[in-house]
Protein backbone atom coordinates (compact mmCIF):
# COMPACT_ATOMS: atom_id res chain seq x y z
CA UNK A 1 -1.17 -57.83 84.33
CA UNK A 2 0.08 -54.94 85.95
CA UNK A 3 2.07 -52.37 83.81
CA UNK A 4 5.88 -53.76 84.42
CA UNK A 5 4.90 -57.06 83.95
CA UNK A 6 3.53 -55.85 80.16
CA UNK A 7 6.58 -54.16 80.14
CA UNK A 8 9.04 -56.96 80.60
CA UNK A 9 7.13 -59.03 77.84
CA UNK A 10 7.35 -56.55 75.61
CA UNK A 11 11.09 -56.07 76.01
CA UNK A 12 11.66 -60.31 76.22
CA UNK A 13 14.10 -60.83 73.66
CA UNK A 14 13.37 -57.40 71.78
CA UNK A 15 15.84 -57.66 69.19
CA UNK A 16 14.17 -60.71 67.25
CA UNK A 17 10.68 -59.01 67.89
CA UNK A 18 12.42 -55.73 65.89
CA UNK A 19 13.48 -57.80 63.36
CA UNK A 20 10.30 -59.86 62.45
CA UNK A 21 8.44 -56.25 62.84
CA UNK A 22 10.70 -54.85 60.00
CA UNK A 23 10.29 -58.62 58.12
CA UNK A 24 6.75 -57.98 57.94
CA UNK A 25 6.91 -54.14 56.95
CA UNK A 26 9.45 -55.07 54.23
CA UNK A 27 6.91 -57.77 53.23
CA UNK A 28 4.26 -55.88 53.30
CA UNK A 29 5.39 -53.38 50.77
CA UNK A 30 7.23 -56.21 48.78
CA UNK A 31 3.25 -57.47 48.59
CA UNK A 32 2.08 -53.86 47.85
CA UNK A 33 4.62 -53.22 45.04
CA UNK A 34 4.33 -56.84 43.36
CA UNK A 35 0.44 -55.73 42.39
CA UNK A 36 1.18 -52.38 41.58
CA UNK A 37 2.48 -51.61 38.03
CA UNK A 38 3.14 -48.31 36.29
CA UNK A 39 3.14 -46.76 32.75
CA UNK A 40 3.88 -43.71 30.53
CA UNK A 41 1.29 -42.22 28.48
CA UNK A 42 1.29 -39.14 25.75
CA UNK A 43 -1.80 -37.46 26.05
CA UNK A 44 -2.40 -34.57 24.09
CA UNK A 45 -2.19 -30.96 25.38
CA UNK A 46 -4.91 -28.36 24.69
CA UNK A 47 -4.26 -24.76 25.23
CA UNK A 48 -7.40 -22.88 26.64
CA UNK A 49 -7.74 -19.42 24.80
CA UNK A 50 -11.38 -18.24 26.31
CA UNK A 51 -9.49 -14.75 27.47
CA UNK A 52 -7.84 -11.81 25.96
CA UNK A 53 -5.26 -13.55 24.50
CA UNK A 54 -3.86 -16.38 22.76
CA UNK A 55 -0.71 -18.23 22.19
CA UNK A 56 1.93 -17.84 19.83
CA UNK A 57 4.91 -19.29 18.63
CA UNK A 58 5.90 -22.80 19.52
CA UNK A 59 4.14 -25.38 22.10
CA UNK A 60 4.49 -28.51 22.51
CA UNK A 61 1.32 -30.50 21.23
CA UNK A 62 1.57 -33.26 23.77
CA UNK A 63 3.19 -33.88 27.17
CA UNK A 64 3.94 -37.13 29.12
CA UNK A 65 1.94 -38.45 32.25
CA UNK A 66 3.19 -41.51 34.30
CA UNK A 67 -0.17 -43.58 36.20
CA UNK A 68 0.43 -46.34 38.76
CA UNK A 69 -1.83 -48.50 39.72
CA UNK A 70 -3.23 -52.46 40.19
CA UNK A 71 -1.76 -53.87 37.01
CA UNK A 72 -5.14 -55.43 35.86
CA UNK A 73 -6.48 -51.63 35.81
CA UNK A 74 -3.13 -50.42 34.32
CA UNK A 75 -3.54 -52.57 31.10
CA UNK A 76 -7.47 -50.74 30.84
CA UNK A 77 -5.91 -47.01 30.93
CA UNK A 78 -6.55 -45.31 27.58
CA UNK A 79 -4.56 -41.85 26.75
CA UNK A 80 -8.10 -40.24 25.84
CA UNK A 81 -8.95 -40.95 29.28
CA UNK A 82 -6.55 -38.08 30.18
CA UNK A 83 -6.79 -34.58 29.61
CA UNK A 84 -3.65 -32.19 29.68
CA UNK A 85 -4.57 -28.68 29.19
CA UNK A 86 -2.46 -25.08 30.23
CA UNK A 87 -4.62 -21.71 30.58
CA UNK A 88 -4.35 -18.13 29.81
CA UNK A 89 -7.32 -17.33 30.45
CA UNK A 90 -6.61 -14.73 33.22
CA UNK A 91 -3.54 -13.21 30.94
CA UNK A 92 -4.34 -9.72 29.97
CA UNK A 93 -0.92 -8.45 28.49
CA UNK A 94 1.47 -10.12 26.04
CA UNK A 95 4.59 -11.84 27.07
CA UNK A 96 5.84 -14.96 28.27
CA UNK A 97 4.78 -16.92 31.05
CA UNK A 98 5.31 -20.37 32.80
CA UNK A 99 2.52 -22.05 33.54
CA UNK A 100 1.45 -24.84 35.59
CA UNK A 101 0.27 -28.41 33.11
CA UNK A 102 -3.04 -29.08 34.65
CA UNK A 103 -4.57 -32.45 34.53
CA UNK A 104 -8.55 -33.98 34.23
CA UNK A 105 -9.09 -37.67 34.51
CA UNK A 106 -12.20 -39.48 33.54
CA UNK A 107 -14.80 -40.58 36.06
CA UNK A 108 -13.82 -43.99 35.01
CA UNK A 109 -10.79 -43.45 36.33
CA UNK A 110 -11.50 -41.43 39.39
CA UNK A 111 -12.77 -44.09 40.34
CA UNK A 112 -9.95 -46.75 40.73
CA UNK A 113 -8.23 -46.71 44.06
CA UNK A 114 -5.20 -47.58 44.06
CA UNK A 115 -4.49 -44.80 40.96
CA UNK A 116 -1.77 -42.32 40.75
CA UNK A 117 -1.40 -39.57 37.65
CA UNK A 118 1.94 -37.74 37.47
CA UNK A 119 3.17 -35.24 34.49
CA UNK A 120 6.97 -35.61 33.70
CA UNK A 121 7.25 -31.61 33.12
CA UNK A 122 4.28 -29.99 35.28
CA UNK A 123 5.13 -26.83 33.78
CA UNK A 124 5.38 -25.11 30.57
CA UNK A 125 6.54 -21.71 29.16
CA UNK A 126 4.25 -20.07 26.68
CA UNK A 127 4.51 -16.80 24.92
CA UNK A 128 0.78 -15.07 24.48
CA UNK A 129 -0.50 -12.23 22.46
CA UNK A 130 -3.23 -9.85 22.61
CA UNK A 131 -6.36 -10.83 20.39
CA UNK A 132 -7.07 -8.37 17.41
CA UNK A 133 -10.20 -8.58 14.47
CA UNK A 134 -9.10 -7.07 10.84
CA UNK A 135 -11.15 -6.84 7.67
CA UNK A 136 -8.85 -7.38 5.00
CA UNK A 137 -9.14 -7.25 1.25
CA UNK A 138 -9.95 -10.98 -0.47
CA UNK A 139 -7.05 -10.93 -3.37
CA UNK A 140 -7.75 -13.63 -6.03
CA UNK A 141 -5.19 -15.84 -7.10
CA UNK A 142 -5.28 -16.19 -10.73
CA UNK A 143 -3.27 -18.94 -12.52
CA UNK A 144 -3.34 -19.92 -16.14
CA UNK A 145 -3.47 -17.88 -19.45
CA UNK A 146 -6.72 -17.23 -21.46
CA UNK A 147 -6.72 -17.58 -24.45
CA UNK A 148 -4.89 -15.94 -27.40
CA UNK A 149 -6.05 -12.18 -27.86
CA UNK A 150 -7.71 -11.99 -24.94
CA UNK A 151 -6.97 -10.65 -21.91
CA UNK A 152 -8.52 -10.18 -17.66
CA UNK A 153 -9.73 -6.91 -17.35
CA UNK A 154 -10.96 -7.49 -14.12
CA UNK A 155 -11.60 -9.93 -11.50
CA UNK A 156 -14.44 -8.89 -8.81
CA UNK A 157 -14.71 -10.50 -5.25
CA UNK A 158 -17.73 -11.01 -3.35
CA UNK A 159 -17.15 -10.41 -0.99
CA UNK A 160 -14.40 -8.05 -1.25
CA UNK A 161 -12.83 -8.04 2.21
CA UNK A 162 -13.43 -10.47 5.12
CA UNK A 163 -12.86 -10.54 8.92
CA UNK A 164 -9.65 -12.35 10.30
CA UNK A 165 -8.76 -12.72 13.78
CA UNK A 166 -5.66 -14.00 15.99
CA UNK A 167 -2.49 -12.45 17.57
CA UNK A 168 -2.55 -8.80 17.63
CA UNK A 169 0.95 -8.71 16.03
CA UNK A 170 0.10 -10.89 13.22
CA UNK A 171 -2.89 -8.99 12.12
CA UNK A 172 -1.68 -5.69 12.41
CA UNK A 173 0.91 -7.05 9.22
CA UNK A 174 -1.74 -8.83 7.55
CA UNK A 175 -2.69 -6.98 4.32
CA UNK A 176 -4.59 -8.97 2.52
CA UNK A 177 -6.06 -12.97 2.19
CA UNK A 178 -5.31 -14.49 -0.99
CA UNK A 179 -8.05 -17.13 -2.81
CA UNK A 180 -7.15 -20.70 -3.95
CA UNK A 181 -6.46 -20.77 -7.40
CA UNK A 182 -8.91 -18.76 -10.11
CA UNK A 183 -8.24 -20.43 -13.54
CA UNK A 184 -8.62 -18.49 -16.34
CA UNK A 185 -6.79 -20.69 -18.86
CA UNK A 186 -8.30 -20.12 -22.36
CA UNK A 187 -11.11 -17.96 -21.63
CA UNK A 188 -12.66 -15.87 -24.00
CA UNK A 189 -15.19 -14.50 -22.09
CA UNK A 190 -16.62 -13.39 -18.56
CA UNK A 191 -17.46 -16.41 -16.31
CA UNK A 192 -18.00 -16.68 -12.48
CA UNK A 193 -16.42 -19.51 -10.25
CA UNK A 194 -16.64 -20.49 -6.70
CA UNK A 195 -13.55 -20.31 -4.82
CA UNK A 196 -12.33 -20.52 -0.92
CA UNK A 197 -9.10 -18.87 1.07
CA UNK A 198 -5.62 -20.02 0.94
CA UNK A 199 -4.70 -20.80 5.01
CA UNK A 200 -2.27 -17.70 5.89
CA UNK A 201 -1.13 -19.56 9.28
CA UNK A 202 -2.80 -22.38 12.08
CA UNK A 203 -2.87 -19.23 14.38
CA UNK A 204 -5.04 -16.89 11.90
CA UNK A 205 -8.53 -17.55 11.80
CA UNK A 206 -10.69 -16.58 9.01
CA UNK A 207 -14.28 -15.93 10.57
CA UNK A 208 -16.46 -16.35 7.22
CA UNK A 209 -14.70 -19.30 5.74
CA UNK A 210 -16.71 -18.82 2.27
CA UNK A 211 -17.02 -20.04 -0.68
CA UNK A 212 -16.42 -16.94 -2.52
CA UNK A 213 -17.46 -15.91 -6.20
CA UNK A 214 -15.13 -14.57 -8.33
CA UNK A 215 -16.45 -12.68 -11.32
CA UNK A 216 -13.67 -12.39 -14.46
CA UNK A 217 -14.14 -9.78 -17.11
CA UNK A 218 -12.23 -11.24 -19.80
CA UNK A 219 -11.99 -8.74 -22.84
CA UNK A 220 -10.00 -8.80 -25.91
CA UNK A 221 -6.84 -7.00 -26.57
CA UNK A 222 -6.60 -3.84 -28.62
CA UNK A 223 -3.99 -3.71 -31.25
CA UNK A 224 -2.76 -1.55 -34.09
CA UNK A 225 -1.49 -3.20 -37.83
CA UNK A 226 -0.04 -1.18 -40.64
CA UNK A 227 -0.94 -1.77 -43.89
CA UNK A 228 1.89 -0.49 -46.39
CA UNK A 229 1.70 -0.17 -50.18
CA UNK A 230 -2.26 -0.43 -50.05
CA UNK A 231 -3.08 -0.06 -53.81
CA UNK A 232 -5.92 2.65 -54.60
CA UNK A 233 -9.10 1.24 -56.77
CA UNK A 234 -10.42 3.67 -59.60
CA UNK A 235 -14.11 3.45 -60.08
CA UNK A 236 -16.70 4.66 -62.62
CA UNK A 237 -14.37 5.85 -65.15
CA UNK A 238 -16.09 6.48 -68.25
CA UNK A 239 -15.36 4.65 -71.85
CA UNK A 240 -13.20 6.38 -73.35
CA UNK A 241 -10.74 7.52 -70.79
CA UNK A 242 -7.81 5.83 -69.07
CA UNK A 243 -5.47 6.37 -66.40
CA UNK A 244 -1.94 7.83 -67.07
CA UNK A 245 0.46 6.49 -65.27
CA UNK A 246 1.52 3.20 -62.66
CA UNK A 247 -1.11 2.85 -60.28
CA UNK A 248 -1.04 4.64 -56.97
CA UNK A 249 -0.50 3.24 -52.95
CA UNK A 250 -0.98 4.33 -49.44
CA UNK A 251 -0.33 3.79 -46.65
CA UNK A 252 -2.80 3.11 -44.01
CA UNK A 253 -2.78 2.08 -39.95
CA UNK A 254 -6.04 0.28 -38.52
CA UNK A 255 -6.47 -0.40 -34.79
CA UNK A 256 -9.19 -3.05 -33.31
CA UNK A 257 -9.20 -6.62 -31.31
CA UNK A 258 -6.77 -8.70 -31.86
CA UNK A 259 -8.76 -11.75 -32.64
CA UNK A 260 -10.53 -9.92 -35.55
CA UNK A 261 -6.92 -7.95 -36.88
CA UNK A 262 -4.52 -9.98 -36.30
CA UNK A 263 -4.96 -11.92 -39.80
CA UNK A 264 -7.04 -9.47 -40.75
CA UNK A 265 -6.51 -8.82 -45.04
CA UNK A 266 -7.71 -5.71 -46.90
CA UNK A 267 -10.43 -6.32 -49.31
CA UNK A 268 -8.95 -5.11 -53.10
CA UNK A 269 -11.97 -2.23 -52.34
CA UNK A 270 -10.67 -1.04 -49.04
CA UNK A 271 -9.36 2.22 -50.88
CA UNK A 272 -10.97 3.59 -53.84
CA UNK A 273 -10.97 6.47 -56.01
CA UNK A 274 -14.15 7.73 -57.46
CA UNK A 275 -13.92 9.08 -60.85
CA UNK A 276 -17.51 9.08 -61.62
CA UNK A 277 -17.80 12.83 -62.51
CA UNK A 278 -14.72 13.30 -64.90
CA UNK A 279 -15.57 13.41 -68.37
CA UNK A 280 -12.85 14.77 -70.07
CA UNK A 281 -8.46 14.32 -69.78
CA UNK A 282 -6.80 16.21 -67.39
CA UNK A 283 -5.33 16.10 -64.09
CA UNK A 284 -7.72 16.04 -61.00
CA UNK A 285 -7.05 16.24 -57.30
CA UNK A 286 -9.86 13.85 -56.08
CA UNK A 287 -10.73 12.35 -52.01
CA UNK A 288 -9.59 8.77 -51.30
CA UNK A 289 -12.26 6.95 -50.05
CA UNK A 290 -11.55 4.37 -46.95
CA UNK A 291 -14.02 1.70 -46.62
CA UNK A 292 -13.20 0.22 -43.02
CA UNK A 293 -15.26 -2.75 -41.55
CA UNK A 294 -17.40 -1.22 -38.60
CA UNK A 295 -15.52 -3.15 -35.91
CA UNK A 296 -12.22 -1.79 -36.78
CA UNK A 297 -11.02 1.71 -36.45
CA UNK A 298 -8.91 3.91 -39.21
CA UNK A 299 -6.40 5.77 -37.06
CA UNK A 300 -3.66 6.69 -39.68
CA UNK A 301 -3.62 7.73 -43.24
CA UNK A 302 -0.86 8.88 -45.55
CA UNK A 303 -3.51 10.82 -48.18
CA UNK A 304 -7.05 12.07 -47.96
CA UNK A 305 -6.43 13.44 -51.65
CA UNK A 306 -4.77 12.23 -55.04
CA UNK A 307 -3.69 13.38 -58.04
CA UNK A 308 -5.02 11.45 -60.97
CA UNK A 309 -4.13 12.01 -64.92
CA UNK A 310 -6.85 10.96 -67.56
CA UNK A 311 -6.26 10.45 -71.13
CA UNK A 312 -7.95 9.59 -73.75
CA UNK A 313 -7.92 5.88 -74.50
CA UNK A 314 -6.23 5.13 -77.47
CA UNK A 315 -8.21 2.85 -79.42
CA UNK A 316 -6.25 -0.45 -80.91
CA UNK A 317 -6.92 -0.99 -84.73
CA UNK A 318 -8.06 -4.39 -85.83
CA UNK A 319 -6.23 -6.56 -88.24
CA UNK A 320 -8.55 -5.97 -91.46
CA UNK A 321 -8.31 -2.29 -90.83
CA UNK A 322 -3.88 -2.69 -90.25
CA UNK A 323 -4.02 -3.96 -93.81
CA UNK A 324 -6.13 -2.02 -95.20
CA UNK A 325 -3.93 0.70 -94.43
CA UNK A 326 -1.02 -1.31 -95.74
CA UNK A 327 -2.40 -1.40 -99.34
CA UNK A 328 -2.87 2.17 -99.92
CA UNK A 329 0.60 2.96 -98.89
């Protein structure tokens, strides 16, 4: 068949040979879409900080991915088989930057043919910061009161300070990191307790992540009480004699802890008056004697001195000798 004879075939009643040819394209794809199916998944999206710096601020934590293919393997296609992930690795200075949403599939799924992956937003903007290290002081965080007359004279850390790291604008206003909760409620005395950090933000990083000791020196309080109208004891004064006059007072200020002076009452021999050498009346200037327990401290004192009047005791007569008397009147 010479080449205008082929010719002439071919162009025999061309118009219903065009037609069937775009039948049979039409059907073909018809075929091709009927066994391919299609679905949206939300995969979760990793940020990949193995540079100089690191994001900041808001990102979203997932993005969506549309996959096409036969719909047996369609209904098999887990998100988890699907990794979304943006880098900044080659970033060197902060700012912000759009970035292109790259994709990894699992080898499971490379392998499926026909398979199509396709992100919904293939790019994202981030804003990135520089990557700083700080040692910082560890703070404790102290809740609860101990108890009555008592009071935290300390609270020691170990350790004391500890390394943070994450944006270089952060850190730089990062003082300090405070400790969960130290409870001192009702303490009376030192005690040590394990504690951990309280999270500052998800884009600070605490390198030693503890647990911590904190030591509390728990100590009582110091206080001062007056003591007014504190009567003065006489002692040793010899038969015969007697004092002239109402008794004497002072006045007296003792400082100590509060647990022991708060309800703390004078013995009747806190403040005496020795009269141990006076033998005869008269009026004597004599020392006032203080006797203070050895855990509290005299700080004030109206008088170191006294004047004190003796007289002779008058002796009472009885009843026999009364009458006596009586008859020879």
């Amino acid at each position: 068949m010479n080449t205008k004879h082929l010719l002439d075939e071919i162009l025999d009643k061309w118009p219903a040979k065009v037609i069937c040819l775009i039948v049979a394209i039409f059907l073909y794809f018809f075929h091709q879409a009927s066994i391919i199916d299609s679905k949206t998944l939300v995969v979760p999206l990793k940020i990949l900080e193995n540079g100089v710096v690191m994001q900041v601020g808001s990102a979203p934590k997932s993005v969506s991915v549309v996959v096409r293919g036969s719909a047996e393997d369609i209904k098999l296609v887990d998100p988890s088989e699907i990794t979304a992930y943006v880098s900044v690795d080659d970033i060197t200075q902060k700012g912000q930057y759009t970035l292109p949403v790259q994709l990894s599939l699992s080898d499971a799924l490379l392998v499926l043919d026909p398979f199509e992956v396709k992100l919904k937003d293939e790019k994202l903007t981030l804003y990135v910061d520089r990557k700083a290290i700080k040692y910082v002081p560890l703070m404790p965080s102290v809740v609860g009161e101990v108890a009555h007359g008592y009071e935290v004279e300390s609270i020691t850390m170990n350790p004391s300070t500890i390394e943070i790291t994450g944006p270089e604008s952060v850190i730089n206003s990062t003082q300090s990191v405070y400790t969960t909760r130290v409870n001192v409620s009702n303490a009376e005395t030192n005690f040590t307790v394990e504690t951990s950090y309280q999270n500052l933000s998800s884009i600070i990083t605490v390198v030693d992540e503890g647990p911590y000791k904190a030591t509390v020196t728990v100590v009582p309080v110091e206080m001062e009480k007056d003591f007014k109208d504190v009567e003065v004891e006489y002692i040793n004064l010899a038969e015969g004699l007697e004092i002239s006059g109402e008794k004497q007072t002072v006045f007296l200020k003792l400082s100590g802890d509060m647990p022991v002076l708060e309800n703390y009452i004078l013995s009747k021999h806190a403040v005496q008056i020795n009269l141990r050498d006076i033998t005869e009346p008269g009026t004597y200037e004599l020392p006032v004697r203080y006797s203070i327990p050895a855990n509290l401290k005299l700080i004030e004192k109206s008088d170191d001195i006294l004047s004190v009047t003796i007289d002779k005791k008058i002796e009472e007569k009885s009843d026999s000798e009364t009458a006596v008397a009586g008859e020879g009147e």
